[in-house]
C-alpha atoms as a PDB file:
ATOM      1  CA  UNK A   1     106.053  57.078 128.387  1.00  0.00           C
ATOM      2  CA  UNK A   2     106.531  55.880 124.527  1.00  0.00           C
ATOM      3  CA  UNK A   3     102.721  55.248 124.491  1.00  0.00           C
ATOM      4  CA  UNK A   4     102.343  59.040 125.471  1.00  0.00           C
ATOM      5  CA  UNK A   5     104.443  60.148 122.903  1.00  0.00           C
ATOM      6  CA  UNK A   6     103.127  58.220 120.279  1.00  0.00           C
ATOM      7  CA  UNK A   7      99.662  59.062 121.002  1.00  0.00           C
ATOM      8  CA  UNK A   8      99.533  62.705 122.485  1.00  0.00           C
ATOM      9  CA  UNK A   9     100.618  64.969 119.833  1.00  0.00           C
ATOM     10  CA  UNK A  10     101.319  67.454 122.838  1.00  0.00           C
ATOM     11  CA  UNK A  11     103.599  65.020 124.651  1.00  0.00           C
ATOM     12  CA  UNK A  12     105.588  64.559 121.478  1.00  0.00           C
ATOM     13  CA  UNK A  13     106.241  68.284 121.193  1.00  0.00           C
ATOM     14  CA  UNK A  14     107.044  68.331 124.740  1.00  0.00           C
ATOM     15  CA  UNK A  15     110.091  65.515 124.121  1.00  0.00           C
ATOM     16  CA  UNK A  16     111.473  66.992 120.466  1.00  0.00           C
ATOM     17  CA  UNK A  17     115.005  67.919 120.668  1.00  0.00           C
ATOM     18  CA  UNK A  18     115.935  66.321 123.644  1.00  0.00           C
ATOM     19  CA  UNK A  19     118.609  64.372 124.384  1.00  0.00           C
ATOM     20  CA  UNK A  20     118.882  62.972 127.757  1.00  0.00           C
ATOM     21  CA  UNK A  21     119.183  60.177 130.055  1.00  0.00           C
ATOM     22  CA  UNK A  22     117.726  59.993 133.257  1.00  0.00           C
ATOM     23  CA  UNK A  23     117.355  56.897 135.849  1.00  0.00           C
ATOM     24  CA  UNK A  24     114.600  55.954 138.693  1.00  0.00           C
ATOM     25  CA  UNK A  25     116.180  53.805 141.606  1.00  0.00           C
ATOM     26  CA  UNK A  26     115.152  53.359 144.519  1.00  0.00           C
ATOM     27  CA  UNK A  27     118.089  53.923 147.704  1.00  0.00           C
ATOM     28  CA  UNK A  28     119.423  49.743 148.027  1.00  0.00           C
ATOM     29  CA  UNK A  29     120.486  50.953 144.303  1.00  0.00           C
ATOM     30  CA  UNK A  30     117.719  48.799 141.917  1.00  0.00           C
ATOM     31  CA  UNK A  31     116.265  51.006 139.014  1.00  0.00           C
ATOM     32  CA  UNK A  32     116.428  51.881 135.184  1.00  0.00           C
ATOM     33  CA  UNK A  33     117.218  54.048 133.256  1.00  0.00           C
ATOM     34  CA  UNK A  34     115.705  55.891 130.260  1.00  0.00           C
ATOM     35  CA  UNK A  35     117.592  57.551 127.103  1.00  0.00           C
ATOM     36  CA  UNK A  36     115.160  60.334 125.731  1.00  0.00           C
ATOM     37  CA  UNK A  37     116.206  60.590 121.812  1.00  0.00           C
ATOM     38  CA  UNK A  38     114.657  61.728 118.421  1.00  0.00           C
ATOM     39  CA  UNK A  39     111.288  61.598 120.419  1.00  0.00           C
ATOM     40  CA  UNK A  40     111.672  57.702 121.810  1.00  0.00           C
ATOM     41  CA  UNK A  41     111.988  56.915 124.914  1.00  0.00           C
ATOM     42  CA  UNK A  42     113.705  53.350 125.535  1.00  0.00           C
ATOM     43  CA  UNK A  43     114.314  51.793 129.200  1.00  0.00           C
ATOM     44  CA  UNK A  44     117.164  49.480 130.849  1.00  0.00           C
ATOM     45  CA  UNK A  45     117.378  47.619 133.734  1.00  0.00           C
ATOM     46  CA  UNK A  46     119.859  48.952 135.839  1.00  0.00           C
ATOM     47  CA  UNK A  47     121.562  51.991 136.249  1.00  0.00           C
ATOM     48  CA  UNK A  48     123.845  54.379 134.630  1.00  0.00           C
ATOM     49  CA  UNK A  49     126.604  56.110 134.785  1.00  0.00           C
ATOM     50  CA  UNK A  50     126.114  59.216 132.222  1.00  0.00           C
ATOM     51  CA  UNK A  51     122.280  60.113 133.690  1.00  0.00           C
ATOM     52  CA  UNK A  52     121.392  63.903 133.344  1.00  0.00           C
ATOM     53  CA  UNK A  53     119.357  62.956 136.363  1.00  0.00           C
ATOM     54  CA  UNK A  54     118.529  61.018 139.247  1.00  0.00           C
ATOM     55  CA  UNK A  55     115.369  60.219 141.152  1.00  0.00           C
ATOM     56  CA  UNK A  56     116.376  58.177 144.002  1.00  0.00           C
ATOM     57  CA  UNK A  57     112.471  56.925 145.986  1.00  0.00           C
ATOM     58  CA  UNK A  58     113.099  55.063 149.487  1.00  0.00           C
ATOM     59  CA  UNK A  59     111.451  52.020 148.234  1.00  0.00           C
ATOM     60  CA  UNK A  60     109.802  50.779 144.928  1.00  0.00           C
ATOM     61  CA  UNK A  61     106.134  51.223 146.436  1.00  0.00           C
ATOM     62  CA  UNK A  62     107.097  54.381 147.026  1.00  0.00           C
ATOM     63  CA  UNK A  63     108.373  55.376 143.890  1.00  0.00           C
ATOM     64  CA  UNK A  64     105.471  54.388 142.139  1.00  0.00           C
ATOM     65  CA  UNK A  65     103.095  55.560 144.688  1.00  0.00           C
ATOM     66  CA  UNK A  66     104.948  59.091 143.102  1.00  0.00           C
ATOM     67  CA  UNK A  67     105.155  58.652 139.469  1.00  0.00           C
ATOM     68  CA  UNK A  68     101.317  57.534 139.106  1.00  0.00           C
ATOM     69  CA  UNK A  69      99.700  59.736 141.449  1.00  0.00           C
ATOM     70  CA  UNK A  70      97.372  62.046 139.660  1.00  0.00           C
ATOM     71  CA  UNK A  71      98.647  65.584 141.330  1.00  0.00           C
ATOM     72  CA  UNK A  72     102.001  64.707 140.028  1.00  0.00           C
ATOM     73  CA  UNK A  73     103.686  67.911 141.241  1.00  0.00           C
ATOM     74  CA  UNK A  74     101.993  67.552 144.395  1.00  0.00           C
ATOM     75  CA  UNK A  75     103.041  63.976 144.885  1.00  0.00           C
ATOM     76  CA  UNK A  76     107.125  64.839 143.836  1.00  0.00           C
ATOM     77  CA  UNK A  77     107.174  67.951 146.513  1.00  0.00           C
ATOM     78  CA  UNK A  78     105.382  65.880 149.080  1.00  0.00           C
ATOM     79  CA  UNK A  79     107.647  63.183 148.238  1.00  0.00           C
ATOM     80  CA  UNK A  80     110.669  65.331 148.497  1.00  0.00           C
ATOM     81  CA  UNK A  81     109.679  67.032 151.325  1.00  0.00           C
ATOM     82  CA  UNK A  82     109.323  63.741 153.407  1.00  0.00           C
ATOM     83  CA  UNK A  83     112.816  62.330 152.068  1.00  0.00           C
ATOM     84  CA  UNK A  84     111.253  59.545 150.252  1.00  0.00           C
ATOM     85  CA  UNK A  85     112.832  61.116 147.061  1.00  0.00           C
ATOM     86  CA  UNK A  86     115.865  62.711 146.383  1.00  0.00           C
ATOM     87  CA  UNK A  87     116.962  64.302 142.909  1.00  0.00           C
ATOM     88  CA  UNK A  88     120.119  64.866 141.812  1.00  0.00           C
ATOM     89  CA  UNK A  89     121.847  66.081 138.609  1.00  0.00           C
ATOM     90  CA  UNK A  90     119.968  68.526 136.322  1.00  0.00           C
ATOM     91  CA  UNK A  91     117.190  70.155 137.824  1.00  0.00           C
ATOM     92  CA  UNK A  92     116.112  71.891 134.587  1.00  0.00           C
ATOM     93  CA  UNK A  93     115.782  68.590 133.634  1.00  0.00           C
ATOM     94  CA  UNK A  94     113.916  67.148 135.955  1.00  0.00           C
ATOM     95  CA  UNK A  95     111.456  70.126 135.015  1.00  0.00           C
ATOM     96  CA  UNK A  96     111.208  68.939 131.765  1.00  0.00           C
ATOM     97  CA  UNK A  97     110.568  65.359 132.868  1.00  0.00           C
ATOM     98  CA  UNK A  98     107.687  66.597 134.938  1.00  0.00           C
ATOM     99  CA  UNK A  99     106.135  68.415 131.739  1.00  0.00           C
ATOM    100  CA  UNK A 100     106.435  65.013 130.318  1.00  0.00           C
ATOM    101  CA  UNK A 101     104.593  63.033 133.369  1.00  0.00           C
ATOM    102  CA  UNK A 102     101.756  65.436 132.834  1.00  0.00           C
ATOM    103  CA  UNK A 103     100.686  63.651 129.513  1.00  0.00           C
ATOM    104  CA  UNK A 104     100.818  60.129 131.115  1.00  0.00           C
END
């Protein structure tokens, strides 16, 4: 994600002025979690308490199987649809975080 935003001069427009932190787990509770600030994106292992959102995948596989698939969109609402991801917290968020995944 930092590579995007270091190298795409759209991505980086896409993540000024934000301020947020979101985390990827899957459902036995393993993940990270991001903080999006002043255009940098920096990861931790684990998970947090103050996330403006939550994707939650059945399983790791899964989850990536999502977040590198080409159709992005397509692959979240499939993934949603099926219950192998649930979101929670901000959904306006979560928009914004797949305008980001677009530049990856």
């Amino acid at each position: 994600m930092q590579r995007a935003i270091r190298k795409n001069p759209k991505a980086a427009a896409h993540a000024e002025g934000q301020n947020i932190v979101f985390q990827i787990q899957t459902t036995s509770g393993q993940g990270r979690y991001y903080i999006v600030k002043d255009q940098r994106i920096r990861s931790y292992v684990g998970c947090s308490d103050k996330a403006t959102f939550t994707l939650t995948f059945s399983s790791a596989k899964k989850g990536f199987t999502v977040l590198s698939a080409k159709d992005s969109t397509g692959a979240f609402l499939s993934a949603v649809g099926s219950k192998d991801l649930i979101i929670s917290g901000d959904y306006a968020a979560v928009m914004w975080f797949q305008g980001l995944v677009a530049y990856f």
